[in-house]
N, C-alpha and C. Protein backbone atom coordinates (compact mmCIF):
# COMPACT_ATOMS: atom_id res chain seq x y z
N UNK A 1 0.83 -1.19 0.00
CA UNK A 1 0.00 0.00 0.00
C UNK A 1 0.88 1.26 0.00
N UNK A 2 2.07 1.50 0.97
CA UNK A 2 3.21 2.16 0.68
C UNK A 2 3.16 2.41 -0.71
N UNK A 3 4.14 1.60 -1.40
CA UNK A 3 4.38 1.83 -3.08
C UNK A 3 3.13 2.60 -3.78
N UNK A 4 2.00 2.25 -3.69
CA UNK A 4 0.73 2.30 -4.21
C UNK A 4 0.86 4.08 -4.00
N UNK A 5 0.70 4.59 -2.67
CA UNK A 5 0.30 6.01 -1.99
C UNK A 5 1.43 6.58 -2.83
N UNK A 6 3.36 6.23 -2.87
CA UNK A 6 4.53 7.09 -3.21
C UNK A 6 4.32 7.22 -4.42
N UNK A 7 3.13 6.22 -5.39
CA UNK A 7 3.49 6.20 -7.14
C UNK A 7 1.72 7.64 -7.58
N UNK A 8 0.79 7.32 -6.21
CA UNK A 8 -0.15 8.31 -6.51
C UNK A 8 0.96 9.84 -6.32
N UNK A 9 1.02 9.95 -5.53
CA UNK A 9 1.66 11.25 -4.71
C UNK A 9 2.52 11.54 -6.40
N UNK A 10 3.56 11.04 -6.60
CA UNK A 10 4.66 11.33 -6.93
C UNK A 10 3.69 11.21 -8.77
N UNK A 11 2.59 11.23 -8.93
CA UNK A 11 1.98 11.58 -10.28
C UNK A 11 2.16 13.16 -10.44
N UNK A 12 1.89 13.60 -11.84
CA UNK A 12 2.35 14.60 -11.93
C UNK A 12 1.48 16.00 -11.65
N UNK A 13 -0.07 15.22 -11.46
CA UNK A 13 -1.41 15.96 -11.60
C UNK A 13 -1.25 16.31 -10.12
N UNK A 14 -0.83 14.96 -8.91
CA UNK A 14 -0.65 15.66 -7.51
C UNK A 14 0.08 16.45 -7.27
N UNK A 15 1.29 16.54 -7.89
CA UNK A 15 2.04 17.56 -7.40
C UNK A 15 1.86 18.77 -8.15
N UNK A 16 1.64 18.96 -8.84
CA UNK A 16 1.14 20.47 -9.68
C UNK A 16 -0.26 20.79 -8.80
N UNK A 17 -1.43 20.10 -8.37
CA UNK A 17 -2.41 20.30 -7.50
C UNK A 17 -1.57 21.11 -5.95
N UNK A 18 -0.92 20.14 -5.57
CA UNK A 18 0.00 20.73 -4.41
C UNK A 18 0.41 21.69 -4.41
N UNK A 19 1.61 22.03 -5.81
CA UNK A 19 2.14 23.20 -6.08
C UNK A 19 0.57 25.07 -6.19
N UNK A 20 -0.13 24.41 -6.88
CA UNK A 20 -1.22 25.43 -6.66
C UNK A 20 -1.91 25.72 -5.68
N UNK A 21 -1.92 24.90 -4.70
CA UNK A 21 -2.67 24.85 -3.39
C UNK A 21 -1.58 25.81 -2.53
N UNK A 22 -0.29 25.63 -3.06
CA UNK A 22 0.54 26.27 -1.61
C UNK A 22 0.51 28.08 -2.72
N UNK A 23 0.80 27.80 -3.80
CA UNK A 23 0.55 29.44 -4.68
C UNK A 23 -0.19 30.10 -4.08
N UNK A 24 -1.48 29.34 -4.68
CA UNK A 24 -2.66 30.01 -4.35
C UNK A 24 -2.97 30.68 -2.82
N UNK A 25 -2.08 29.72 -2.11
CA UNK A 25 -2.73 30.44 -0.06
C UNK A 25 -1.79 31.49 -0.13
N UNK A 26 -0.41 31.56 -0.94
CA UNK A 26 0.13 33.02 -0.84
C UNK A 26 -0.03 33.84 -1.69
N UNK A 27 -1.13 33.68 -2.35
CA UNK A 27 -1.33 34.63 -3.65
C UNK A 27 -2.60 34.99 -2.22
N UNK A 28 -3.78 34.31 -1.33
CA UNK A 28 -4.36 34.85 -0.71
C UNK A 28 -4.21 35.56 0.12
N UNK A 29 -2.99 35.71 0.79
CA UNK A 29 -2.14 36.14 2.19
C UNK A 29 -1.70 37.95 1.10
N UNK A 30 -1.33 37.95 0.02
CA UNK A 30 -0.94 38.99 -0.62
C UNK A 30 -2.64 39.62 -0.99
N UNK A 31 -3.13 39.43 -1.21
CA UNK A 31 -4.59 39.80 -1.41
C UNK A 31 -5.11 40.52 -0.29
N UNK A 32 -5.36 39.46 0.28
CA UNK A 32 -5.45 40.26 1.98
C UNK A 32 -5.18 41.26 2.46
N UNK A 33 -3.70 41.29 2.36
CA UNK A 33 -3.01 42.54 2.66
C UNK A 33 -3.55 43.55 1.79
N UNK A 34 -2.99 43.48 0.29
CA UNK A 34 -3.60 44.71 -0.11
C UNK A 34 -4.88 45.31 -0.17
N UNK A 35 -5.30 44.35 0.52
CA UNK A 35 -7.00 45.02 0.72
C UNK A 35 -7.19 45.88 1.77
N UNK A 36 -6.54 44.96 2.86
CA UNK A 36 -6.47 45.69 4.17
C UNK A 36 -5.58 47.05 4.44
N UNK A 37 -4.50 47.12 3.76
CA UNK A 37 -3.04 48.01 4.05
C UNK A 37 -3.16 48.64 3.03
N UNK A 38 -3.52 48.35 1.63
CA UNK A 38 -3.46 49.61 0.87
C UNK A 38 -4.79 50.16 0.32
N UNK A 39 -6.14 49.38 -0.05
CA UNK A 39 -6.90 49.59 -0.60
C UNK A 39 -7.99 50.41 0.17
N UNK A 40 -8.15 49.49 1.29
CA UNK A 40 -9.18 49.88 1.97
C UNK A 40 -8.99 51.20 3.01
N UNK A 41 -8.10 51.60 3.80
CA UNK A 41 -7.31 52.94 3.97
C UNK A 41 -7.65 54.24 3.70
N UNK A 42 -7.78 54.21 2.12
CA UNK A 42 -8.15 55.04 1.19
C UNK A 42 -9.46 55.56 0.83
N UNK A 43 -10.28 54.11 0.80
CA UNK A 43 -11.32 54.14 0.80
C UNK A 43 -12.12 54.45 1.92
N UNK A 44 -11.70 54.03 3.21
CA UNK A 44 -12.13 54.74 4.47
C UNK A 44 -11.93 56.22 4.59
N UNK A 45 -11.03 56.84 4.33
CA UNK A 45 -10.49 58.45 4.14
C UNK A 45 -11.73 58.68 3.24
N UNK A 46 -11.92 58.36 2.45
CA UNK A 46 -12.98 58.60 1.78
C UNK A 46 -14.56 58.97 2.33
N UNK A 47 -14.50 58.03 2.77
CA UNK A 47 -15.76 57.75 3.66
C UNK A 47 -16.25 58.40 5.23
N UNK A 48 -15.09 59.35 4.79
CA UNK A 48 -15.40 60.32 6.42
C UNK A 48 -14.26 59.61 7.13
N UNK A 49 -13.02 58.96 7.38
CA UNK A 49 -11.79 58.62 7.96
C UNK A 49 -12.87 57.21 8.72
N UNK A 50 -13.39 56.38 7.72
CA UNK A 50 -13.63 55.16 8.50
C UNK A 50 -12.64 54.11 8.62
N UNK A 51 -12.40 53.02 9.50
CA UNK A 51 -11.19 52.15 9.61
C UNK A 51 -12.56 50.93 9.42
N UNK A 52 -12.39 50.25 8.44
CA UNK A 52 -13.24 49.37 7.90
C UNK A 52 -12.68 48.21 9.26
N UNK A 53 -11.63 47.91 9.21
CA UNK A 53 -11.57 46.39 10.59
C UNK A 53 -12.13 46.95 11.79
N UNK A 54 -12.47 47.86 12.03
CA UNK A 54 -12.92 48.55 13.45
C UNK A 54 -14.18 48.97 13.32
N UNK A 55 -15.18 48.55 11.86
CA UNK A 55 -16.62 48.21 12.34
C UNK A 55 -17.36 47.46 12.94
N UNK A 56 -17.77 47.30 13.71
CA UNK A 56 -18.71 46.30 14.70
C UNK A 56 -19.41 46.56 15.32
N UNK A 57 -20.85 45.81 15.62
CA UNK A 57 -21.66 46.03 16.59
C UNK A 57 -21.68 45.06 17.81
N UNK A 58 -21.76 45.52 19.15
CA UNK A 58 -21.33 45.31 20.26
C UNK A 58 -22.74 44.36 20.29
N UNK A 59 -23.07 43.28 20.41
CA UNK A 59 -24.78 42.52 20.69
C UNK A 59 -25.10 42.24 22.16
N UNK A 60 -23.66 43.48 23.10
CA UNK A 60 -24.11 43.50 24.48
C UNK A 60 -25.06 44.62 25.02
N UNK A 61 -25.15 45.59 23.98
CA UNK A 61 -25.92 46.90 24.18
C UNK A 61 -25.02 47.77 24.81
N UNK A 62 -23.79 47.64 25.14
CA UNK A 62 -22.39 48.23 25.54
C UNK A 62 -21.85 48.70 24.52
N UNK A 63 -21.36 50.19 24.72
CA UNK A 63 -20.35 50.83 23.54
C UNK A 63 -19.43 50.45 23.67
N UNK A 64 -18.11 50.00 22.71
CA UNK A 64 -17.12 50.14 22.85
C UNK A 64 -15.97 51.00 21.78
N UNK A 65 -14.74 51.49 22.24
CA UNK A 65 -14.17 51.93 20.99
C UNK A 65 -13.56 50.80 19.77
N UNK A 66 -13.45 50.20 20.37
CA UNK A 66 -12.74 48.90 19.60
C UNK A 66 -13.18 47.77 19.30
N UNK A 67 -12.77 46.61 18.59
CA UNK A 67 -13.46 45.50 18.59
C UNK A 67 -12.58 44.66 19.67
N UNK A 68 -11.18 44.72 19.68
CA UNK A 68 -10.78 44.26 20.84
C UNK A 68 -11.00 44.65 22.21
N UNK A 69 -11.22 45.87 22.32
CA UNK A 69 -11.91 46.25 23.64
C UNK A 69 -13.46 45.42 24.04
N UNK A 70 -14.15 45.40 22.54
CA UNK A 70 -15.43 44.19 23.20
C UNK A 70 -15.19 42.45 23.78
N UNK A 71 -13.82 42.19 22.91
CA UNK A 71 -13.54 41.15 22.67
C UNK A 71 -13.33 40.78 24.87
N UNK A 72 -12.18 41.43 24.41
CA UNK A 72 -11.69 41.75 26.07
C UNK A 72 -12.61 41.51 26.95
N UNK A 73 -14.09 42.21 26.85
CA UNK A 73 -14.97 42.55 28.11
C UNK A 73 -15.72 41.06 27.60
N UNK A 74 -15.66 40.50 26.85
CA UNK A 74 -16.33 39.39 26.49
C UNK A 74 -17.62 39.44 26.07
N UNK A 75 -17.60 40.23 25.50
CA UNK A 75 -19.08 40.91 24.50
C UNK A 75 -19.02 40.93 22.70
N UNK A 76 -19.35 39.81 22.66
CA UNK A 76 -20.06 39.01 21.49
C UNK A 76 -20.35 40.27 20.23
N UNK A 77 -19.74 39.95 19.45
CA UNK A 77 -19.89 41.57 18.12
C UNK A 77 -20.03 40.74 16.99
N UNK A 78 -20.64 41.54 16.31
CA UNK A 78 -20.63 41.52 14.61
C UNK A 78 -19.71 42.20 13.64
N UNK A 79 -18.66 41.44 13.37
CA UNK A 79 -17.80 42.06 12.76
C UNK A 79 -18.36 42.37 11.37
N UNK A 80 -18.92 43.30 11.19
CA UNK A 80 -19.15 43.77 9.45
C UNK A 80 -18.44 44.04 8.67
N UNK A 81 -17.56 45.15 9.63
CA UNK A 81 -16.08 46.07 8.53
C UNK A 81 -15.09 44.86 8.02
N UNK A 82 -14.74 43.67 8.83
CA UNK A 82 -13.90 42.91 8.45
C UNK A 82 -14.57 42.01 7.47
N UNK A 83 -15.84 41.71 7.89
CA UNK A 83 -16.63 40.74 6.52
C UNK A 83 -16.97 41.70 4.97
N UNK A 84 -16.31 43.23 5.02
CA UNK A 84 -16.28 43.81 3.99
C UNK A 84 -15.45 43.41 3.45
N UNK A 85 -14.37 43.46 3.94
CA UNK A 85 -13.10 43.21 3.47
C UNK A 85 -12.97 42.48 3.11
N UNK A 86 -12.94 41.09 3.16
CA UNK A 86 -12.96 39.80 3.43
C UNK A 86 -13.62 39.44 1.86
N UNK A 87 -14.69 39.99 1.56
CA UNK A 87 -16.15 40.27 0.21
C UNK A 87 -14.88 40.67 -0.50
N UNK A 88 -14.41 41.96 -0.14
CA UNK A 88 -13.44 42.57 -1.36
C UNK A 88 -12.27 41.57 -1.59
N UNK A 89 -11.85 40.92 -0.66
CA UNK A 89 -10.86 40.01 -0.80
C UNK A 89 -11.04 38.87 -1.74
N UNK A 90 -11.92 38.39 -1.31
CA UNK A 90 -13.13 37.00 -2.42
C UNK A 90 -12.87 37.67 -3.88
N UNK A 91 -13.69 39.05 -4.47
CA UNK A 91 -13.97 39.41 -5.88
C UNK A 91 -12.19 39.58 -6.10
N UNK A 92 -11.52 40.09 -5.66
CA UNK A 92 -9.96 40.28 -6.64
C UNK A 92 -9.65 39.19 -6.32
N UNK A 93 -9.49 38.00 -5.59
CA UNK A 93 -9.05 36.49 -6.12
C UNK A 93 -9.96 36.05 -7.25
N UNK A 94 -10.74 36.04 -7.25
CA UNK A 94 -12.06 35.50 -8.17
C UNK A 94 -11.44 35.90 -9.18
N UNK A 95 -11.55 37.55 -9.48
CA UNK A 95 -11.22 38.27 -11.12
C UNK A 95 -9.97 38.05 -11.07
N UNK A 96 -8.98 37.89 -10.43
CA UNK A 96 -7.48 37.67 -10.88
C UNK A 96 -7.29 35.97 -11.32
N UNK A 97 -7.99 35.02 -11.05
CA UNK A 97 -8.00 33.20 -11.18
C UNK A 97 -9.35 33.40 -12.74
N UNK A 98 -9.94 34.38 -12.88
CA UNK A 98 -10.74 34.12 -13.97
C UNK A 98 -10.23 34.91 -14.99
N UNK A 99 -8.91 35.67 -15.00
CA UNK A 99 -7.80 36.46 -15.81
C UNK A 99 -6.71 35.60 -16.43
N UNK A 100 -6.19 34.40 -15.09
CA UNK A 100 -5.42 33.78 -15.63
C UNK A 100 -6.03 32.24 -16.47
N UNK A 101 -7.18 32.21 -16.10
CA UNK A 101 -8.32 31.01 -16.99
C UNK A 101 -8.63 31.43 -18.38
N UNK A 102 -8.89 32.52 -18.53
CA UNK A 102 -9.18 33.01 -20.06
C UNK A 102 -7.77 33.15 -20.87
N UNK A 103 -6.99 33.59 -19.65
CA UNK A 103 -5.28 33.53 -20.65
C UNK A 103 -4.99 31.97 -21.39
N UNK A 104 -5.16 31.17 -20.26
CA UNK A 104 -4.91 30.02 -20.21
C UNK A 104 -5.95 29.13 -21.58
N UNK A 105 -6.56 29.74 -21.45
CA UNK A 105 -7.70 28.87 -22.32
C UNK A 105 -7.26 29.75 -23.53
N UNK A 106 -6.88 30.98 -24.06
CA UNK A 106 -6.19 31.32 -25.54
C UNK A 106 -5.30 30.66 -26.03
N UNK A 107 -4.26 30.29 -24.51
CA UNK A 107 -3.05 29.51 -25.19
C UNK A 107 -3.47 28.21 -25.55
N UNK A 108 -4.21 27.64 -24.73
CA UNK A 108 -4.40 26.14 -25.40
C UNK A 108 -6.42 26.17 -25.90
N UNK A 109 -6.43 26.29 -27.02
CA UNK A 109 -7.65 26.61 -27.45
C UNK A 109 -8.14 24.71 -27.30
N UNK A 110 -9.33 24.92 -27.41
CA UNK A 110 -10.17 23.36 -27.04
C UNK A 110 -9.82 22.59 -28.44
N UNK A 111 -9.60 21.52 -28.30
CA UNK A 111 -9.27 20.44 -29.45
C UNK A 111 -10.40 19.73 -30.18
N UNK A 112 -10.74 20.26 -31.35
CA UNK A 112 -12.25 19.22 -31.52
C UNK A 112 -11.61 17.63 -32.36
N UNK A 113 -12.60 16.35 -31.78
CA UNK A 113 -12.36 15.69 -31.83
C UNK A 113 -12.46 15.29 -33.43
N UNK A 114 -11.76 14.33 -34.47
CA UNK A 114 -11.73 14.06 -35.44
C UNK A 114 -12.88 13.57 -36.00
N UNK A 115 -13.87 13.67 -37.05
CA UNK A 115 -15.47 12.86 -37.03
C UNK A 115 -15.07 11.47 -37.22
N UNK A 116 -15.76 10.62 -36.56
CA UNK A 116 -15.70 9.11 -37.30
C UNK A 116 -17.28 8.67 -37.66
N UNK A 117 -18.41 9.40 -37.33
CA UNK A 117 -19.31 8.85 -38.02
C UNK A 117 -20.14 9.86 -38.30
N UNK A 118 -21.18 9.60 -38.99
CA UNK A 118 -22.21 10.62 -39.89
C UNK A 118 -23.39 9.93 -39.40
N UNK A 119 -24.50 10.80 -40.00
CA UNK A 119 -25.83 10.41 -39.52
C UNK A 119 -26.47 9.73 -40.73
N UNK A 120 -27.35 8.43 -40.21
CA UNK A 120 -28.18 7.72 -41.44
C UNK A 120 -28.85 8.59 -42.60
N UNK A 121 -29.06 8.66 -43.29
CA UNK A 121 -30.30 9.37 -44.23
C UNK A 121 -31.17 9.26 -43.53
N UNK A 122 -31.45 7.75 -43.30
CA UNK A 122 -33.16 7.30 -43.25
C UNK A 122 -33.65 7.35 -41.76
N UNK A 123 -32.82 6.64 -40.89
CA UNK A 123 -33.16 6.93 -39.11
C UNK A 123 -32.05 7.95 -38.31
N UNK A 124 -31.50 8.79 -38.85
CA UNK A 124 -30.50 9.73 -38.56
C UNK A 124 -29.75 9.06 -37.53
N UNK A 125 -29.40 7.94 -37.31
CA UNK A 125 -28.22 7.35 -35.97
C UNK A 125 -27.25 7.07 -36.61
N UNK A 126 -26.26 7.29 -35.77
CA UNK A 126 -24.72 7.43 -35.99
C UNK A 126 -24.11 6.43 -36.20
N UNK A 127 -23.37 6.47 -38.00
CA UNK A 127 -22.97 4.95 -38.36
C UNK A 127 -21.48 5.92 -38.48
N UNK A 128 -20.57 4.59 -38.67
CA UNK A 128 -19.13 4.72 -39.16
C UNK A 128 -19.07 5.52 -40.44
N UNK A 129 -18.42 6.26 -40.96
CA UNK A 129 -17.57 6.72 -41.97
C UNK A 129 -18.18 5.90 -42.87
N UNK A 130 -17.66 4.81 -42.73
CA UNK A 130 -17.08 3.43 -43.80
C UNK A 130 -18.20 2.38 -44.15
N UNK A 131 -18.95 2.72 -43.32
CA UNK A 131 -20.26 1.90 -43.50
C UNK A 131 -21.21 1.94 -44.49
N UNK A 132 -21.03 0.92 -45.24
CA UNK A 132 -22.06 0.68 -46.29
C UNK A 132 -23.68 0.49 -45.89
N UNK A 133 -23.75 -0.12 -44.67
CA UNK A 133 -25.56 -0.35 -44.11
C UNK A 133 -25.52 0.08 -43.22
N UNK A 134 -26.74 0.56 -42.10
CA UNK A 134 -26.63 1.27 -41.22
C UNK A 134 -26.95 0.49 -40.19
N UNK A 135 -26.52 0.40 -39.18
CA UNK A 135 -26.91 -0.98 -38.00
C UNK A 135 -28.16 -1.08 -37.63
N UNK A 136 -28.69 0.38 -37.27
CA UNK A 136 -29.95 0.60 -36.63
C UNK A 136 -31.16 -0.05 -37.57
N UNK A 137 -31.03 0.50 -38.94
CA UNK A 137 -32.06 0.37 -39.50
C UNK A 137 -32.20 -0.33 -40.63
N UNK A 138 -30.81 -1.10 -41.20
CA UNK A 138 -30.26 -1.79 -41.98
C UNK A 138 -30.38 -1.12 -43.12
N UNK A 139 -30.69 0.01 -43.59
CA UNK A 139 -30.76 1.21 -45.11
C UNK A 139 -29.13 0.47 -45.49
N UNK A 140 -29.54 0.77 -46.93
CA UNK A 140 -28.00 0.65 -47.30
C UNK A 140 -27.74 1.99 -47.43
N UNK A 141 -26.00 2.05 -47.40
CA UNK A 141 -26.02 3.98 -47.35
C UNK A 141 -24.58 3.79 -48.02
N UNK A 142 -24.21 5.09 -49.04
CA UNK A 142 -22.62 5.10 -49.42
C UNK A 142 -21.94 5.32 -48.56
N UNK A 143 -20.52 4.64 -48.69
CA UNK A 143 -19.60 5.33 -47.69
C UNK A 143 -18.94 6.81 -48.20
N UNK A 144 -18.78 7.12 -47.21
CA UNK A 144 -18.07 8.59 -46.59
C UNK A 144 -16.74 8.79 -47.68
């Protein structure tokens, strides 16, 4: 069973799966960030100097300034500003993996398969090329 697991693993589809799985969590970790550190910043200045991670509602009926200050007192919040982020984080992975799919799909355009059979005259089902009668319906038919 050993041998069996080292000859799956060591295929070439697992390790390119692997290799994208570890990309991809630092292509998410870079996303993140720029959402948080450069994008969103800006967009808060915008918005009257809001700090989008420091929206929350307290569900103790207690104000607090912070979300760690609720955290602290042990009062249960709704983090919204961070589930903004988080939304914005989702759509630029999304549009950046559906940027490199359409690239990907120019370079290798879809392969159509070679015909090997045609349709009867008489019961339109799919005979060989080469076929003089048709199986379905026994018509005789020219070949192709």
């Amino acid at each position: 069973m050993l041998k069996e697991f080292k000859e799956f693993v060591m295929r070439g589809n697992v390790m390119e799966l692997a290799v994208g799985v570890v990309i991809g969590a630092a292509f998410g970790r870079v996303v993140a960030s720029f959402v948080a550190d450069l994008l969103m910043p800006p967009i808060g200045l915008l918005l009257g100097k809001t700090d989008f991670s420091n929206l929350f509602i307290a569900l103790g009926g207690q104000q607090f300034p912070t979300i760690a200050a609720a955290k602290a007192a042990g009062v249960p919040t709704i983090n919204y500003g961070i589930f903004i982020q988080t939304i914005i984080d989702f759509l630029i992975v999304a549009f950046a993996i559906f940027l490199v799919i359409k690239q990907v799909n120019r370079w290798f355009p879809p392969v159509t398969p070679p015909v090997t059979t045609r349709p009867c005259p008489l019961c339109l089902s799919a005979i060989p090329l080469g076929a003089t009668r048709c199986a379905h319906c026994t018509a005789e038919v020219r070949p192709a």
